[in-house]
Protein backbone atom coordinates (compact mmCIF):
# COMPACT_ATOMS: atom_id res chain seq x y z
CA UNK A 1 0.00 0.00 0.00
CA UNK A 2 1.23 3.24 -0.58
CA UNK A 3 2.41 5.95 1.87
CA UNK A 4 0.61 9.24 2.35
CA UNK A 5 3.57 10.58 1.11
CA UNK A 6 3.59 8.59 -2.12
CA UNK A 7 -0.20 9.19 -2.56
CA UNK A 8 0.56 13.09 -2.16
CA UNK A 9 3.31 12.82 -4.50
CA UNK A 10 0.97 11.03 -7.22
CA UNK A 11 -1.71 13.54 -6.90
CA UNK A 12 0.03 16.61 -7.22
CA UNK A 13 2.11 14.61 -9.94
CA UNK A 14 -1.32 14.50 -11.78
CA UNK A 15 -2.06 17.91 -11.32
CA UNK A 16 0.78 19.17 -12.80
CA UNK A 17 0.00 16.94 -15.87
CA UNK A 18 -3.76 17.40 -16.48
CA UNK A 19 -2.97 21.30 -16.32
CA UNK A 20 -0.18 20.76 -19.07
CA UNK A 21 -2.59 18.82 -20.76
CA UNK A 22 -4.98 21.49 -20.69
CA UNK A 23 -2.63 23.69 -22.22
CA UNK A 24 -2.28 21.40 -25.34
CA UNK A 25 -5.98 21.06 -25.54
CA UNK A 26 -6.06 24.81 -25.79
CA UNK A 27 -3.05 25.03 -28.54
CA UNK A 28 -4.90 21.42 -30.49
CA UNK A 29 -7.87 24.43 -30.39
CA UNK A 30 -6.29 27.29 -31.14
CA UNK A 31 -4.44 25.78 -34.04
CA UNK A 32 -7.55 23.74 -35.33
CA UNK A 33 -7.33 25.85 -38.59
CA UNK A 34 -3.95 25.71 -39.28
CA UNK A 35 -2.87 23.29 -42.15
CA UNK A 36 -0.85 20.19 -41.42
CA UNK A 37 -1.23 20.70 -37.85
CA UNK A 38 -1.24 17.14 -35.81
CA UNK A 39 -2.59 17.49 -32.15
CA UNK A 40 -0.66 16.94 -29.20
CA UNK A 41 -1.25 15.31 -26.07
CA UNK A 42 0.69 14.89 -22.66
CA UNK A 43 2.21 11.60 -21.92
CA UNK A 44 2.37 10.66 -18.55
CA UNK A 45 -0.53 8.01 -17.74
CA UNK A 46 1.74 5.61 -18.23
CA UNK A 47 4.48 6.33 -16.32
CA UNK A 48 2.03 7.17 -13.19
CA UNK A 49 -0.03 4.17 -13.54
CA UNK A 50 3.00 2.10 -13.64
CA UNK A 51 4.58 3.78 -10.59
CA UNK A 52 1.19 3.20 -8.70
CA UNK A 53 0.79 -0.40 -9.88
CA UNK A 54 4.44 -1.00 -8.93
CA UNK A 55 3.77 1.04 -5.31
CA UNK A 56 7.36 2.70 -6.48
CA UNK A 57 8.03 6.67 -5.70
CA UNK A 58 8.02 8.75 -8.63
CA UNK A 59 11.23 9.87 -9.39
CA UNK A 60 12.02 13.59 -10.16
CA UNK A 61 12.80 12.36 -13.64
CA UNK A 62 9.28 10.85 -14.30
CA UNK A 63 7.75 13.94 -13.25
CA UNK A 64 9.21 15.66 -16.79
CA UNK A 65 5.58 16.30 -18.97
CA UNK A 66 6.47 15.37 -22.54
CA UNK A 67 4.42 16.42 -25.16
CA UNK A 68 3.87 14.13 -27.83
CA UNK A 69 1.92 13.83 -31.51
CA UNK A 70 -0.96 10.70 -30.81
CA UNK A 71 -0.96 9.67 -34.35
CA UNK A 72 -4.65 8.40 -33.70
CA UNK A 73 -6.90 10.45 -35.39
CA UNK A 74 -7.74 10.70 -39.13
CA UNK A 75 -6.13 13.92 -40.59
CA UNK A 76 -8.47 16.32 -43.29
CA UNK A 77 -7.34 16.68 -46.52
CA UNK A 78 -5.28 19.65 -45.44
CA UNK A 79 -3.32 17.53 -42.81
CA UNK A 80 -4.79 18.55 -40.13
CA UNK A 81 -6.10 16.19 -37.43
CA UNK A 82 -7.98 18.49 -34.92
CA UNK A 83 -11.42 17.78 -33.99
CA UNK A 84 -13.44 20.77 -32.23
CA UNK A 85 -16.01 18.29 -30.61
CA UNK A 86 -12.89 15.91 -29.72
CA UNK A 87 -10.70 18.24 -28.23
CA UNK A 88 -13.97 19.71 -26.02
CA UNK A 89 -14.31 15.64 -24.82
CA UNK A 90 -10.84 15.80 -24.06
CA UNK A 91 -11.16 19.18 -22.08
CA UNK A 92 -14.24 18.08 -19.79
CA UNK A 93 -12.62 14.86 -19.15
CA UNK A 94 -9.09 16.62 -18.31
CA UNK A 95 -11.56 19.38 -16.17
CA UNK A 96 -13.05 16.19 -14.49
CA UNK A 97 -9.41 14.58 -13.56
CA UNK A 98 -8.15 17.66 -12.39
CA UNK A 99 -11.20 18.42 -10.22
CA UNK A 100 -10.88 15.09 -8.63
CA UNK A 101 -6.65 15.03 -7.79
CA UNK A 102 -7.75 18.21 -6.37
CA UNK A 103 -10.57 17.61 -4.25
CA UNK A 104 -8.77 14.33 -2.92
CA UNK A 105 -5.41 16.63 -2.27
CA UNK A 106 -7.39 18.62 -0.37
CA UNK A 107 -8.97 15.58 1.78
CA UNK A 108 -5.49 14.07 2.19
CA UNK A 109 -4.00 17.42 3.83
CA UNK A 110 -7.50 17.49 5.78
CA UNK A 111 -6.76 13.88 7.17
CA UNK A 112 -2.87 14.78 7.93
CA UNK A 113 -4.34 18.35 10.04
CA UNK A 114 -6.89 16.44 12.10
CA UNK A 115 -4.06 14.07 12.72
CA UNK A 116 -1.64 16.76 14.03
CA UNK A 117 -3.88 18.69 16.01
CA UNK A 118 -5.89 15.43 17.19
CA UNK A 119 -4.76 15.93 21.27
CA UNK A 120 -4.59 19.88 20.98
């Protein structure tokens, strides 16, 4: 089982990443017109779920976000492979993540307070 520590680590890991990822929602969107333009996405799932899976620390070198070009979507005949409707799916869902690392941040540092001041 993971430490508070670790879990702390994790969700502030995760923050970090779904507000990077917002940001390359928001460029996907504002370059949506622009010909031969592949989206982007931030790759870090992996490396967190693996961590978590493993119960290993992230390491300050797995916290680097890398930006990368998915290569999953069908590109128009100008090259471009931006979906409006896909990118605002990918923004509520990234909202929805971030909300939630957030809210159970908050509960964690919550749990660690009453903890300290238990006897005071």
């Amino acid at each position: 089982m993971a430490s508070d520590m670790q879990i702390i680590r994790y969700l502030e890991a995760g923050i970090r990443t779904e507000s990077a990822r917002q940001n390359a929602i928001a460029s996907n969107i504002a370059n949506i017109s622009t010909p031969g333009y592949r989206r982007v996405d931030v790759k870090f799932n992996e490396i967190l779920a693996d961590k978590i899976n493993n119960n290993n620390d992230l390491e300050t070198e797995d916290e680097n976000i890398e930006l990368f070009t998915p290569m999953n979507t069908a590109a128009k005949p100008d090259g471009n492979d931006v979906s409006l409707d896909g990118e605002i799916g990918e923004m509520v869902e990234n909202s929805l993540k971030h909300k939630t690392y957030t809210r159970i941040l908050a509960q964690k540092y919550r749990q660690m307070d009453l903890a300290i001041n238990f006897n005071k």
